[in-house]
Every structure is written in structure tokens, then in C-alpha cells.
PDB file of N, CA and C in Angstrom:
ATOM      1  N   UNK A   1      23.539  89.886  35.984  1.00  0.00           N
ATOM      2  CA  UNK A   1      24.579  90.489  36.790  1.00  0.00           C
ATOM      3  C   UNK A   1      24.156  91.906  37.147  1.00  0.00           C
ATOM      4  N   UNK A   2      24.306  91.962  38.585  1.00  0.00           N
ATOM      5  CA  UNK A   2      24.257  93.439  39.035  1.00  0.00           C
ATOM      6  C   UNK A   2      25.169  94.698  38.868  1.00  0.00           C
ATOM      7  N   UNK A   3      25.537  95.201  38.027  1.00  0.00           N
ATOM      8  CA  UNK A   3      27.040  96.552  38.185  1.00  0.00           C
ATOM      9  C   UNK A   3      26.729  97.487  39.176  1.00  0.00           C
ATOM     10  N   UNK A   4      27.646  97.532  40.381  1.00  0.00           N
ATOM     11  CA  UNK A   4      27.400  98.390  41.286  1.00  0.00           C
ATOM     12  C   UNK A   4      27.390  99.571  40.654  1.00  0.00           C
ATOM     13  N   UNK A   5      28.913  99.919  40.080  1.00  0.00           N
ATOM     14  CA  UNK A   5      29.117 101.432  40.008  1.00  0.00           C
ATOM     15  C   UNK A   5      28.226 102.246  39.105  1.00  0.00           C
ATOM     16  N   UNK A   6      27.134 101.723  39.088  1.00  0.00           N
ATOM     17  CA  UNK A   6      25.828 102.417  38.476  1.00  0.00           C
ATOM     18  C   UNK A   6      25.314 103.318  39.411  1.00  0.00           C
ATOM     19  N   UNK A   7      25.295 102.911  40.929  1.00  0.00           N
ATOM     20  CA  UNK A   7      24.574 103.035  41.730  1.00  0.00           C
ATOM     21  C   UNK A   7      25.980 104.490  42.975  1.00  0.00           C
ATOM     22  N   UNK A   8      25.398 105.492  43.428  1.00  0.00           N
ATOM     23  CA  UNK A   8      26.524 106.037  44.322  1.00  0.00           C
ATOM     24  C   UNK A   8      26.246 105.142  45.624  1.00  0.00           C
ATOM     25  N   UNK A   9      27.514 105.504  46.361  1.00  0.00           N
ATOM     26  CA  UNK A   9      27.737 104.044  47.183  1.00  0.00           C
ATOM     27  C   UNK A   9      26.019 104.391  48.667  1.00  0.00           C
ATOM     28  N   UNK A  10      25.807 105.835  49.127  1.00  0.00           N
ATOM     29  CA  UNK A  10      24.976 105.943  49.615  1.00  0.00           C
ATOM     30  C   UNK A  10      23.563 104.633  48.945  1.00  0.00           C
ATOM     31  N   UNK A  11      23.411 104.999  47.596  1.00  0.00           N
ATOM     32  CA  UNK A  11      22.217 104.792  47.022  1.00  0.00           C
ATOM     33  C   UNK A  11      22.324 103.672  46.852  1.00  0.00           C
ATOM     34  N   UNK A  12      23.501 102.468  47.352  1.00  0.00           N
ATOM     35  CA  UNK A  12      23.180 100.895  46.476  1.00  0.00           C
ATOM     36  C   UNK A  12      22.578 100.409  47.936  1.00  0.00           C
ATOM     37  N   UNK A  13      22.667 101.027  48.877  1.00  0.00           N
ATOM     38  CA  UNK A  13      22.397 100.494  50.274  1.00  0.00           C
ATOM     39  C   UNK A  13      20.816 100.559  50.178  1.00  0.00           C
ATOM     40  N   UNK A  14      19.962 101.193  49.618  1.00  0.00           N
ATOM     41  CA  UNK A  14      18.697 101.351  49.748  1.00  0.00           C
ATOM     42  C   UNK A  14      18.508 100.346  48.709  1.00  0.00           C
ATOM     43  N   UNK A  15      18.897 100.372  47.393  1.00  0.00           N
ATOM     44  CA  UNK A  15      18.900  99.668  46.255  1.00  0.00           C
ATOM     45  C   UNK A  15      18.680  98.023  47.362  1.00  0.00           C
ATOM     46  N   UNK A  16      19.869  97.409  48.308  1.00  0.00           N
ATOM     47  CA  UNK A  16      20.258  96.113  48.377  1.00  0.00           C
ATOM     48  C   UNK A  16      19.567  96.105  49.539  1.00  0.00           C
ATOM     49  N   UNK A  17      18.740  96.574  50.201  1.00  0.00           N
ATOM     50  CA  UNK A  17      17.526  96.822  51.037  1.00  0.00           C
ATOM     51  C   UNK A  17      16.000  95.909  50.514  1.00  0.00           C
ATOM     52  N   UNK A  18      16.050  96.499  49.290  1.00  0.00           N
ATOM     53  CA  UNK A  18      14.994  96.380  48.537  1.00  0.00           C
ATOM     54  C   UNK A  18      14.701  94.866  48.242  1.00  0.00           C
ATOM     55  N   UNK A  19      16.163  94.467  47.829  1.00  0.00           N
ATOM     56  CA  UNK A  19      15.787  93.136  47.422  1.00  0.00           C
ATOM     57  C   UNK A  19      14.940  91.992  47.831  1.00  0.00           C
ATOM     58  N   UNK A  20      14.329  91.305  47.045  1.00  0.00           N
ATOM     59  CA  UNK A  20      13.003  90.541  47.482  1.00  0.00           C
ATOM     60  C   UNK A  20      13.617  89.319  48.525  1.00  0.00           C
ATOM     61  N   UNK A  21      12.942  88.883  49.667  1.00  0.00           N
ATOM     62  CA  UNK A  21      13.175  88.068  50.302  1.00  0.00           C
ATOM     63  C   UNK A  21      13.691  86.820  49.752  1.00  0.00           C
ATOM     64  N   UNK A  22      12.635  86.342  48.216  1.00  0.00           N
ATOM     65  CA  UNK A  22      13.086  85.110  47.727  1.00  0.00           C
ATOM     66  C   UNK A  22      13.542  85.004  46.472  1.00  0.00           C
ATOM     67  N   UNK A  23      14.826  86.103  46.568  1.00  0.00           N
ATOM     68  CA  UNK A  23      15.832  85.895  45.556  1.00  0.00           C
ATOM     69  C   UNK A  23      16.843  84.864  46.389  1.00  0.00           C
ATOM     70  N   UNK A  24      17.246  83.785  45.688  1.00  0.00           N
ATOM     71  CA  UNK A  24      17.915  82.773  46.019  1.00  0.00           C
ATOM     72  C   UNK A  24      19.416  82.639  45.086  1.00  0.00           C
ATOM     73  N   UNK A  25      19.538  83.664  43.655  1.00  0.00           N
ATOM     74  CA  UNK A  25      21.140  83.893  43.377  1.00  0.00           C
ATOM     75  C   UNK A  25      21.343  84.933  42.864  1.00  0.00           C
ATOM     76  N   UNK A  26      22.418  85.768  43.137  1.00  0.00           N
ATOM     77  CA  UNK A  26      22.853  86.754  42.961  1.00  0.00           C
ATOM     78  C   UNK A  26      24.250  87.094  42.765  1.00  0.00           C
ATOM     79  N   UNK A  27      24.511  87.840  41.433  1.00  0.00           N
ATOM     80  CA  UNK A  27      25.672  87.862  40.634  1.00  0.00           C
ATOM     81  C   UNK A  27      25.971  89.471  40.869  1.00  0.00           C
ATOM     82  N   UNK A  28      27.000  89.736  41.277  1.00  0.00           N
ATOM     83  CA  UNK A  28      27.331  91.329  41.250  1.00  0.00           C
ATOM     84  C   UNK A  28      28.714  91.496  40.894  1.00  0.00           C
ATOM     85  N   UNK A  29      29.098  92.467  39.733  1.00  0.00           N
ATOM     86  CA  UNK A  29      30.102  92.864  39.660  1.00  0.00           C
ATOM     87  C   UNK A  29      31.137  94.570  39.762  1.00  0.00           C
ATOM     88  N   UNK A  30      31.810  94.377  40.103  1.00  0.00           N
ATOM     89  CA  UNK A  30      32.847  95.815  40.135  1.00  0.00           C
ATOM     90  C   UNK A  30      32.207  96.071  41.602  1.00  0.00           C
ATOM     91  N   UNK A  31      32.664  95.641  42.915  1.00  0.00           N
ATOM     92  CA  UNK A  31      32.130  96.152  44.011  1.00  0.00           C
ATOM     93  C   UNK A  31      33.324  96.466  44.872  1.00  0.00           C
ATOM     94  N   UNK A  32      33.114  97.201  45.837  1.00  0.00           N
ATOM     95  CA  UNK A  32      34.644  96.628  46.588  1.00  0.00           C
ATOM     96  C   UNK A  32      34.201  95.839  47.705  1.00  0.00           C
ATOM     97  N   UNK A  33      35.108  95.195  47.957  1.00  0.00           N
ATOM     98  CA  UNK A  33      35.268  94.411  49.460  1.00  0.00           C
ATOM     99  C   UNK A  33      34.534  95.260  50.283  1.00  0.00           C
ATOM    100  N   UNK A  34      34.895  96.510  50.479  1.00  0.00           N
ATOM    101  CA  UNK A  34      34.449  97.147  51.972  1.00  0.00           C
ATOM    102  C   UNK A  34      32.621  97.400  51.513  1.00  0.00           C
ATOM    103  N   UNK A  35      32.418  97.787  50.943  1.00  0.00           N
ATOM    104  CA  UNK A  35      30.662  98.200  50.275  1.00  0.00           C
ATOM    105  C   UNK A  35      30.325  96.375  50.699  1.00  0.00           C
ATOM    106  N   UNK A  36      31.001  95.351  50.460  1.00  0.00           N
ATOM    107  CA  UNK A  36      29.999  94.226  50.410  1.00  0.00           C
ATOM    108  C   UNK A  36      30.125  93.916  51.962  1.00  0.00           C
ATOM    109  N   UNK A  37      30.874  94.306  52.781  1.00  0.00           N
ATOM    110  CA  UNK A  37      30.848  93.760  54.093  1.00  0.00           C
ATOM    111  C   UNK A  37      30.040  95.046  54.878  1.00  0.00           C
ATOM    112  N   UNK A  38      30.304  96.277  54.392  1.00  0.00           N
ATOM    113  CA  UNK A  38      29.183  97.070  55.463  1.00  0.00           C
ATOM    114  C   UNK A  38      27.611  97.028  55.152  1.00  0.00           C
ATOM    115  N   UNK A  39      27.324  96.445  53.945  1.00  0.00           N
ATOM    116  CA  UNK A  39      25.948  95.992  53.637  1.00  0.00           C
ATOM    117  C   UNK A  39      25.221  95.215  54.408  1.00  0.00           C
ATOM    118  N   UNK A  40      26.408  94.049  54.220  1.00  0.00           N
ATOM    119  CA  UNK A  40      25.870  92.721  55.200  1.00  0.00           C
ATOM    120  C   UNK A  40      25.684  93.323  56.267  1.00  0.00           C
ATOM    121  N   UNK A  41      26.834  93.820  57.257  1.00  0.00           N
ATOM    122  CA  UNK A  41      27.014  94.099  58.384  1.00  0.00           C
ATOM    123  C   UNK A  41      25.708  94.478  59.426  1.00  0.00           C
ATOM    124  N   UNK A  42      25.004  93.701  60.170  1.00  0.00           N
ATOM    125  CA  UNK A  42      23.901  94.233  60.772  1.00  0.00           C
ATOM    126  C   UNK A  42      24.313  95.430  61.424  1.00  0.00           C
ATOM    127  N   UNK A  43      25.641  95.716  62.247  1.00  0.00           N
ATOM    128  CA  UNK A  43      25.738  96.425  63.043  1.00  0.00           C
ATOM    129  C   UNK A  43      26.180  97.774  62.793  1.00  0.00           C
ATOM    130  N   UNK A  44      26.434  97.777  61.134  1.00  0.00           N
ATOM    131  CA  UNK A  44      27.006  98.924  60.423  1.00  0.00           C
ATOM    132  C   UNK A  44      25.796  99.427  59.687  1.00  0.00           C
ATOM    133  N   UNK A  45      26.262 100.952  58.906  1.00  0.00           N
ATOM    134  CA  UNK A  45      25.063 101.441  58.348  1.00  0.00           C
ATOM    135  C   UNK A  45      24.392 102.117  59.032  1.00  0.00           C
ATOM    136  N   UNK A  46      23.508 102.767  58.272  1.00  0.00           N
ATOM    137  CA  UNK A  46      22.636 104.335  58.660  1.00  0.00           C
ATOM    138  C   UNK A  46      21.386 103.092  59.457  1.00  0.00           C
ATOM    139  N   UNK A  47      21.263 103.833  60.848  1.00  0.00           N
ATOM    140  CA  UNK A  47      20.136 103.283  60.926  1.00  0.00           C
ATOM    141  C   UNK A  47      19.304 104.425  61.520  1.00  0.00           C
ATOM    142  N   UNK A  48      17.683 104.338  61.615  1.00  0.00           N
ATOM    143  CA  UNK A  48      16.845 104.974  62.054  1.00  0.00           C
ATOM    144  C   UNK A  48      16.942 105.573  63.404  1.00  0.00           C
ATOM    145  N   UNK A  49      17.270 104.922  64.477  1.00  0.00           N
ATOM    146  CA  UNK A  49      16.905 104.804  65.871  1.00  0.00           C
ATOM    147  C   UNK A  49      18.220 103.538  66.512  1.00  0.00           C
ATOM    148  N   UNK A  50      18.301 104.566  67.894  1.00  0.00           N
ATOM    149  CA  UNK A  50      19.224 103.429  68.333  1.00  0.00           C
ATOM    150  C   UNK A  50      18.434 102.042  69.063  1.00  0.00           C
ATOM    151  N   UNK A  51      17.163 101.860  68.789  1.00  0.00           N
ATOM    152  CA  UNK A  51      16.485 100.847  69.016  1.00  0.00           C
ATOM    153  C   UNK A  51      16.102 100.059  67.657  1.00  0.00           C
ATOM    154  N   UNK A  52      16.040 100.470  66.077  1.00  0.00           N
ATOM    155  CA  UNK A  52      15.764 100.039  65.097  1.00  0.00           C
ATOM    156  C   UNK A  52      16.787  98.591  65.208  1.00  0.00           C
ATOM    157  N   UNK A  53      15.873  97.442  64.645  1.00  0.00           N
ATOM    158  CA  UNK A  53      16.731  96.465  64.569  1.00  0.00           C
ATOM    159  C   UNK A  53      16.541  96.164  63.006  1.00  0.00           C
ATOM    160  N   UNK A  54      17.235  95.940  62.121  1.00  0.00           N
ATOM    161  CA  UNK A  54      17.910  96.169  61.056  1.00  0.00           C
ATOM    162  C   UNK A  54      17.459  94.515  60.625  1.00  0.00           C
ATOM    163  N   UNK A  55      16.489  94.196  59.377  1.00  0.00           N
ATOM    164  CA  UNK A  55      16.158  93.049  59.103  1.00  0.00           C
ATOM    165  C   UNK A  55      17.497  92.159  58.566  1.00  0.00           C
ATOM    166  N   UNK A  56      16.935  90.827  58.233  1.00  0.00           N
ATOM    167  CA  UNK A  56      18.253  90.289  58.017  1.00  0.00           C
ATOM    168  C   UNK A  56      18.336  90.942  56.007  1.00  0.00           C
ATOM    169  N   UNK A  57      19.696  90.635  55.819  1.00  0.00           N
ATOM    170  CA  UNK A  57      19.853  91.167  54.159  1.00  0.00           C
ATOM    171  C   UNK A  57      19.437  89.854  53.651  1.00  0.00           C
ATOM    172  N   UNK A  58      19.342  89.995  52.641  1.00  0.00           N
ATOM    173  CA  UNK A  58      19.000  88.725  51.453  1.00  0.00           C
ATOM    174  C   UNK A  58      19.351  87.171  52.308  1.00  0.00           C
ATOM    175  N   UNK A  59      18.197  86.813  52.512  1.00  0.00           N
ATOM    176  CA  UNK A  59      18.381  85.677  53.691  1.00  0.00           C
ATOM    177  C   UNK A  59      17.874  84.616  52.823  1.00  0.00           C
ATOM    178  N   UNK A  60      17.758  84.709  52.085  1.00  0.00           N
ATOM    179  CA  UNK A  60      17.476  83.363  51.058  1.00  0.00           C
ATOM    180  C   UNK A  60      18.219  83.190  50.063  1.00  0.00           C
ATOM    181  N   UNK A  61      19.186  83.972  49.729  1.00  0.00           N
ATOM    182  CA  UNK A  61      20.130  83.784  49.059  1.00  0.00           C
ATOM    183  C   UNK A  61      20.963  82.026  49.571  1.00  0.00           C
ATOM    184  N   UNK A  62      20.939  82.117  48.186  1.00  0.00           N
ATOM    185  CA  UNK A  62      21.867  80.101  48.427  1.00  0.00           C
ATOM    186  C   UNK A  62      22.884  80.346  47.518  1.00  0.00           C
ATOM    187  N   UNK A  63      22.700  81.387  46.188  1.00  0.00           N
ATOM    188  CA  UNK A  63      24.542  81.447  45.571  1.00  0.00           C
ATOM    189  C   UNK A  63      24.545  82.692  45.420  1.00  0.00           C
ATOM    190  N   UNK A  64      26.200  82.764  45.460  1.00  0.00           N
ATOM    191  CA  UNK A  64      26.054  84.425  45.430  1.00  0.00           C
ATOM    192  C   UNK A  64      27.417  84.227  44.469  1.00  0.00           C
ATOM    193  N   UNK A  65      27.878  85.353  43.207  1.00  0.00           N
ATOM    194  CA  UNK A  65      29.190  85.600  43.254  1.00  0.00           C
ATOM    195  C   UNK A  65      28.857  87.119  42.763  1.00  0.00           C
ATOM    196  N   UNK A  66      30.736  87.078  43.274  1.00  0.00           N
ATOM    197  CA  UNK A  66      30.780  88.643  43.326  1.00  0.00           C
ATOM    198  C   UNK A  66      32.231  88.876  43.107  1.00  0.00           C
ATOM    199  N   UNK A  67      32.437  90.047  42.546  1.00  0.00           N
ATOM    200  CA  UNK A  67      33.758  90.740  41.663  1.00  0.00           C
ATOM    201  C   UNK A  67      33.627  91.435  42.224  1.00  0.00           C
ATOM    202  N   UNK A  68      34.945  91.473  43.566  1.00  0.00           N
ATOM    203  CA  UNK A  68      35.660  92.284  44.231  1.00  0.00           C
ATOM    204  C   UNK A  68      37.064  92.806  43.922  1.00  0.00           C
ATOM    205  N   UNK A  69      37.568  94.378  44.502  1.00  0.00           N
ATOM    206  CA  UNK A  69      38.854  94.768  44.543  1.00  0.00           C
ATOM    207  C   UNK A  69      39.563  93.888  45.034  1.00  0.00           C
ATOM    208  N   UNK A  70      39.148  93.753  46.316  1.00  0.00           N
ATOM    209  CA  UNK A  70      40.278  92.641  47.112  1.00  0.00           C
ATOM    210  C   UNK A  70      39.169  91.483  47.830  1.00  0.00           C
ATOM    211  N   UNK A  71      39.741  90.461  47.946  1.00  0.00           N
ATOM    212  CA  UNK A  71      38.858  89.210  49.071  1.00  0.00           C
ATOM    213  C   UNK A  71      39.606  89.295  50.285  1.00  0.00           C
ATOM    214  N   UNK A  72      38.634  89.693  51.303  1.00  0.00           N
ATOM    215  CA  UNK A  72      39.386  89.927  52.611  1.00  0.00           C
ATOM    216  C   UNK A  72      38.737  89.041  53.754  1.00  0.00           C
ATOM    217  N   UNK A  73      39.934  88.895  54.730  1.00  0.00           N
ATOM    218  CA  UNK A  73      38.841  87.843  55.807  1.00  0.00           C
ATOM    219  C   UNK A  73      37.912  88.275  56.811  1.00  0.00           C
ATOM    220  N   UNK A  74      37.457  89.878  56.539  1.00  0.00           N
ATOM    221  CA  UNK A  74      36.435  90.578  56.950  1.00  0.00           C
ATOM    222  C   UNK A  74      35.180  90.339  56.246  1.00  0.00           C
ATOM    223  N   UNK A  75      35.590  90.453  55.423  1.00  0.00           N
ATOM    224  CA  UNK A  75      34.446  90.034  54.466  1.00  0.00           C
ATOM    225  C   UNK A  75      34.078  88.543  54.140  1.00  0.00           C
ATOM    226  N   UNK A  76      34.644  87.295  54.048  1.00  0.00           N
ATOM    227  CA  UNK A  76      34.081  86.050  53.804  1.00  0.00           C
ATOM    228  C   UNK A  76      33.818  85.405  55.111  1.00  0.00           C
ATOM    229  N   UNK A  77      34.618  86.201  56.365  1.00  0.00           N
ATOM    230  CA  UNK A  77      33.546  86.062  58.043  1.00  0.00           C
ATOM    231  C   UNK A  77      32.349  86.591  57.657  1.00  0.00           C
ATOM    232  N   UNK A  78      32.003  87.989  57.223  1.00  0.00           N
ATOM    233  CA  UNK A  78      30.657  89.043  57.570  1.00  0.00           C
ATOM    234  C   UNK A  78      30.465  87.653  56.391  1.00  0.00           C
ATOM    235  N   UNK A  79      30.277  87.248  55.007  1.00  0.00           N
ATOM    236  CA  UNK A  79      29.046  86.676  54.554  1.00  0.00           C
ATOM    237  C   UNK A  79      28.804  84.999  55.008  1.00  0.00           C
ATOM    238  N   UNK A  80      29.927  84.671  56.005  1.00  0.00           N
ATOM    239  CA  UNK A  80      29.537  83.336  56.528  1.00  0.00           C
ATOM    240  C   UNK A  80      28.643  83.338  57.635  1.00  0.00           C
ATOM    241  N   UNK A  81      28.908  84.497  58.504  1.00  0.00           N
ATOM    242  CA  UNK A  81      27.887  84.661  59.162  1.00  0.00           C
ATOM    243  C   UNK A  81      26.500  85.330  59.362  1.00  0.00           C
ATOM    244  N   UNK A  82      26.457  86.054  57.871  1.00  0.00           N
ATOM    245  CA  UNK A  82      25.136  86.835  57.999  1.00  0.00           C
ATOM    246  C   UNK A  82      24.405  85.707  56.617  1.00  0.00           C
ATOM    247  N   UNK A  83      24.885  85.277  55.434  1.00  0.00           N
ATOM    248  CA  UNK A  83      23.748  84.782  54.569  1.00  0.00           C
ATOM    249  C   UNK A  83      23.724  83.187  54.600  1.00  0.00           C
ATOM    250  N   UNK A  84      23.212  82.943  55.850  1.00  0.00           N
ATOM    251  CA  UNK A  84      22.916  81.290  56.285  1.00  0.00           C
ATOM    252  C   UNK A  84      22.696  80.238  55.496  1.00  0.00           C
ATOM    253  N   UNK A  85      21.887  81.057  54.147  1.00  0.00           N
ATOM    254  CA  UNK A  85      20.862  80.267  53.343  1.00  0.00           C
ATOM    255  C   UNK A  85      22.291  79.478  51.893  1.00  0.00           C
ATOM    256  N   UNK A  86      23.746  80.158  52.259  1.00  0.00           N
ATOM    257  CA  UNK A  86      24.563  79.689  50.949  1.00  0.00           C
ATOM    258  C   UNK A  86      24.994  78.986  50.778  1.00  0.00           C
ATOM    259  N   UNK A  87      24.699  78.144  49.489  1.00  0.00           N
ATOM    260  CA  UNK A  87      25.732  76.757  49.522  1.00  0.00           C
ATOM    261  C   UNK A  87      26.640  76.634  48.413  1.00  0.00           C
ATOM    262  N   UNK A  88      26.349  78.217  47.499  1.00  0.00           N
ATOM    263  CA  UNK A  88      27.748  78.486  46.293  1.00  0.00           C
ATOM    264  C   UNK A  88      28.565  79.658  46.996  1.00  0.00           C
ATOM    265  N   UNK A  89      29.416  80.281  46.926  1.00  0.00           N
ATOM    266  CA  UNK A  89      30.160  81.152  46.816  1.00  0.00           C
ATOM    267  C   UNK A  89      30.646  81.184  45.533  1.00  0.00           C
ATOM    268  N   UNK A  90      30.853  82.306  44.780  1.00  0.00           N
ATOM    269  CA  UNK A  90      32.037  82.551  43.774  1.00  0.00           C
ATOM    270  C   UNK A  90      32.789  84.318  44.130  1.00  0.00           C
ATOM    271  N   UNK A  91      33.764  84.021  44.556  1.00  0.00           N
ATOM    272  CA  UNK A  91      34.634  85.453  44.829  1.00  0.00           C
ATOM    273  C   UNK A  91      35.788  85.464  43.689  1.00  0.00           C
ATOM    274  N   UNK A  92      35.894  86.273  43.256  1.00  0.00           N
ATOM    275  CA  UNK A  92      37.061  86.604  42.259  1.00  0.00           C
ATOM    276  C   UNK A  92      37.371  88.029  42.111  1.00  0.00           C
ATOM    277  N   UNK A  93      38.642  88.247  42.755  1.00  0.00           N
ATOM    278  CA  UNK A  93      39.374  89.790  42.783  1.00  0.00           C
ATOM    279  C   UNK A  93      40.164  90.249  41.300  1.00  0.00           C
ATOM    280  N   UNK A  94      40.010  91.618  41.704  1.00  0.00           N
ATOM    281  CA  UNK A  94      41.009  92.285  40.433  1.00  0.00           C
ATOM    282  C   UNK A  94      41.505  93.490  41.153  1.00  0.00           C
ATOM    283  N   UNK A  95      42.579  93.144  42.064  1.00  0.00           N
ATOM    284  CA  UNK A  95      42.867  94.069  42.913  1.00  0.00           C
ATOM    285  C   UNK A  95      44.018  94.916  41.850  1.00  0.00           C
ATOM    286  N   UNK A  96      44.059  96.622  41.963  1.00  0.00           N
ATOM    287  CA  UNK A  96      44.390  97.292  41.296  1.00  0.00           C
ATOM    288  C   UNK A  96      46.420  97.215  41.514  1.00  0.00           C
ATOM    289  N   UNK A  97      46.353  96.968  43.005  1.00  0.00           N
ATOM    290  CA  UNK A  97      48.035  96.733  43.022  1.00  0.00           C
ATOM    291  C   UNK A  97      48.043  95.918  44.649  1.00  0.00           C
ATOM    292  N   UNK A  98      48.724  95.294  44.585  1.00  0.00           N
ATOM    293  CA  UNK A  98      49.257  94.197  45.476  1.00  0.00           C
ATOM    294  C   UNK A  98      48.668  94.162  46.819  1.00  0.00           C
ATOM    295  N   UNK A  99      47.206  93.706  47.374  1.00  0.00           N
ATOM    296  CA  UNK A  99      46.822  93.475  49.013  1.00  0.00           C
ATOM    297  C   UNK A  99      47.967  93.904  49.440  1.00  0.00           C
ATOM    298  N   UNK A 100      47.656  94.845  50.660  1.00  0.00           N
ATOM    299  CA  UNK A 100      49.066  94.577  51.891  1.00  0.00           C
ATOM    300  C   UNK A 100      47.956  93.454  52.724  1.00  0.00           C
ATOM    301  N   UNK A 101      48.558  93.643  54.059  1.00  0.00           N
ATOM    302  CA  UNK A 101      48.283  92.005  54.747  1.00  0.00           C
ATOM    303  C   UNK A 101      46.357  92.404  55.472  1.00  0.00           C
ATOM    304  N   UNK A 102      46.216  93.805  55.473  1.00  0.00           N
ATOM    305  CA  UNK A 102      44.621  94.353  55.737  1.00  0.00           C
ATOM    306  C   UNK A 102      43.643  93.942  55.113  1.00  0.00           C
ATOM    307  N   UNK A 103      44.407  93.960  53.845  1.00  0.00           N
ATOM    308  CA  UNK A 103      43.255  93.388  52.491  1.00  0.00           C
ATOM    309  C   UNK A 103      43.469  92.643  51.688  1.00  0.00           C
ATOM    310  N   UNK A 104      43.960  91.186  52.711  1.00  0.00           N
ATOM    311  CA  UNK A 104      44.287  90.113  51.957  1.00  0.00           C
ATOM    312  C   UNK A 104      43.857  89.292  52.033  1.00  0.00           C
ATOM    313  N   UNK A 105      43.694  88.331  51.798  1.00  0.00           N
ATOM    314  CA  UNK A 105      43.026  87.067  52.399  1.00  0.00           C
ATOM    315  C   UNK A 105      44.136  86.070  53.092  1.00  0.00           C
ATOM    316  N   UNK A 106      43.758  85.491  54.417  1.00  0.00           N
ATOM    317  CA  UNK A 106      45.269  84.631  55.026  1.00  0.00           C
ATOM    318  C   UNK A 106      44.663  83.550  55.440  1.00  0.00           C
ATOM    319  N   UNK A 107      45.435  82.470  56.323  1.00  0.00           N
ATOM    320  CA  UNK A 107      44.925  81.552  56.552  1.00  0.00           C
ATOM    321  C   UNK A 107      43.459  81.411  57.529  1.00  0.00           C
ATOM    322  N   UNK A 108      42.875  82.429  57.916  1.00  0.00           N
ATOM    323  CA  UNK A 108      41.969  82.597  58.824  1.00  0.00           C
ATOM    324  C   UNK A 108      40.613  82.568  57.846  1.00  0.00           C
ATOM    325  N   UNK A 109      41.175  83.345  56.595  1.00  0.00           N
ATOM    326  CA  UNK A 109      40.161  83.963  56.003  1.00  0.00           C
ATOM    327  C   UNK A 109      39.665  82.049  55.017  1.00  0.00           C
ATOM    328  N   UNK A 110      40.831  81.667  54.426  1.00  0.00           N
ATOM    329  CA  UNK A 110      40.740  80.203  54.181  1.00  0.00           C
ATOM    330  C   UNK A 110      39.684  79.318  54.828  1.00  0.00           C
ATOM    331  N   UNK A 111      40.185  79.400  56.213  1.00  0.00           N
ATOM    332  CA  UNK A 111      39.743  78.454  56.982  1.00  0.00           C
ATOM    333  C   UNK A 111      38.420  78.373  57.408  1.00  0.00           C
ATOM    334  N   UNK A 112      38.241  79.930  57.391  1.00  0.00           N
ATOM    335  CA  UNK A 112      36.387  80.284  57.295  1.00  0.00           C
ATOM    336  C   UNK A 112      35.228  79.739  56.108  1.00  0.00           C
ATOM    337  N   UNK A 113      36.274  79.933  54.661  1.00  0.00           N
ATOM    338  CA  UNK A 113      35.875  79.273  53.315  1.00  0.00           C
ATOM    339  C   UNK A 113      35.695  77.629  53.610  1.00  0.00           C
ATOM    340  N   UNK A 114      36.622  77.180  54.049  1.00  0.00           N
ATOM    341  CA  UNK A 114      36.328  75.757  54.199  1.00  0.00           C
ATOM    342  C   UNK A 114      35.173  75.310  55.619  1.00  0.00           C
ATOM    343  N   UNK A 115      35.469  76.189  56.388  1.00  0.00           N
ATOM    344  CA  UNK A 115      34.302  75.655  57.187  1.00  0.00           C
ATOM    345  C   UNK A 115      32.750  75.726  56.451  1.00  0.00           C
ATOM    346  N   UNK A 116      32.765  76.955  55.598  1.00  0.00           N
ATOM    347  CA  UNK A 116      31.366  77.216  55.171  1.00  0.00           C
ATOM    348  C   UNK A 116      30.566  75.965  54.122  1.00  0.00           C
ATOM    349  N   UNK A 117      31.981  75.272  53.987  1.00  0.00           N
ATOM    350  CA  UNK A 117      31.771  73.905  52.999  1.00  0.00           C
ATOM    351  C   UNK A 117      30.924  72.837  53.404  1.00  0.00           C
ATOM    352  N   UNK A 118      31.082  72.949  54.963  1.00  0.00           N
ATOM    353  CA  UNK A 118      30.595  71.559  56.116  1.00  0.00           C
ATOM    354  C   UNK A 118      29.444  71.875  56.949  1.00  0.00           C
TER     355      UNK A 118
END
């Protein structure tokens, strides 16, 4: 298991950069929702140049779980569509006090989970 809050949030981005092409599972805990979707995010993040195109993140990844604040349907879109290679998910929240409806998961966010099944 990976513990983010080892890492300041600048420094896990270089850290999750690094990772080897053919790591295929990956366990991370204490992250938030928003750190795991601007990671993925090709279009987010420090980049070099407004021509730098930004490799793909951990593209061989096939399971991933991860201990989030909240599970949001920003986030299980950004990892359905950026880590191609997955055929586990494990998400499990410990949100500190009650999602409002921004950082919740709803039927959209569901329906994305089940498509990623097929």
C-alpha cells in the first residue's frame, strides 16, 4: 500500500509520474478524491509547454484500490476513461462529514461503475 500523506500534494505528482509502465496493481491509501482525479487528468496539472503532451499515467494498471475522502462521479469518469488497462476497481470512502450532492456519488457516477464492468 501506498500512504499519500507522506508525500506534499505538489510532490506525489512527480512521485505518480515516476511509476513504472508495467506496474499492473496498485493499492493507495488516505488520498482525496480531488488529488486522484487531477493526477489522472491529462488536461490538468503543471505542464512544461503549451505544446507538451502529457504521457498516459499508469496505463497498465489492471487493479487499482484506493481510500478516498469522498467517491465522486468526477472521479470514477476521469479513471474510466484514462486507465483502459482495469478490470478491478476497489473504492472505499471515509468521508469526514456527510457528501453534499458535489461530492457524492449519484446515479451517473453508478452507471459509469457498471459500464466499466462490460
Amino acid at each position: 500500500m501506498f500512504d499519500v500523506p507522506l508525500f506534499l500534494r505538489h510532490k506525489f505528482a512527480q512521485v505518480w509520474a515516476l511509476a513504472s509502465e508495467k506496474l499492473t496493481s496498485l493499492e493507495i491509501g488516505c488520498v482525496s478524491s480531488v488529488m486522484v482525479t487531477e493526477l489522472l487528468s491529462p488536461s490538468l496539472g503543471h505542464h512544461r509547454s503549451p505544446n507538451h503532451v502529457r504521457p498516459p499515467i499508469l496505463p497498465g494498471i489492471q487493479k487499482l484500490c484506493l481510500s478516498v475522502d469522498y467517491i465522486t462521479d468526477t472521479m470514477v469518469s476521469t479513471i474510466s476513461n484514462v486507465l483502459m488497462s482495469l478490470t478491478h476497481l476497489d473504492l472505499r470512502d471515509a468521508p469526514l462529514i456527510e457528501p453534499t450532492s458535489a461530492y457524492d456519488l449519484t446515479n451517473s457516477g453508478f452507471s459509469r461503475l457498471i459500464s466499466m464492468e462490460n
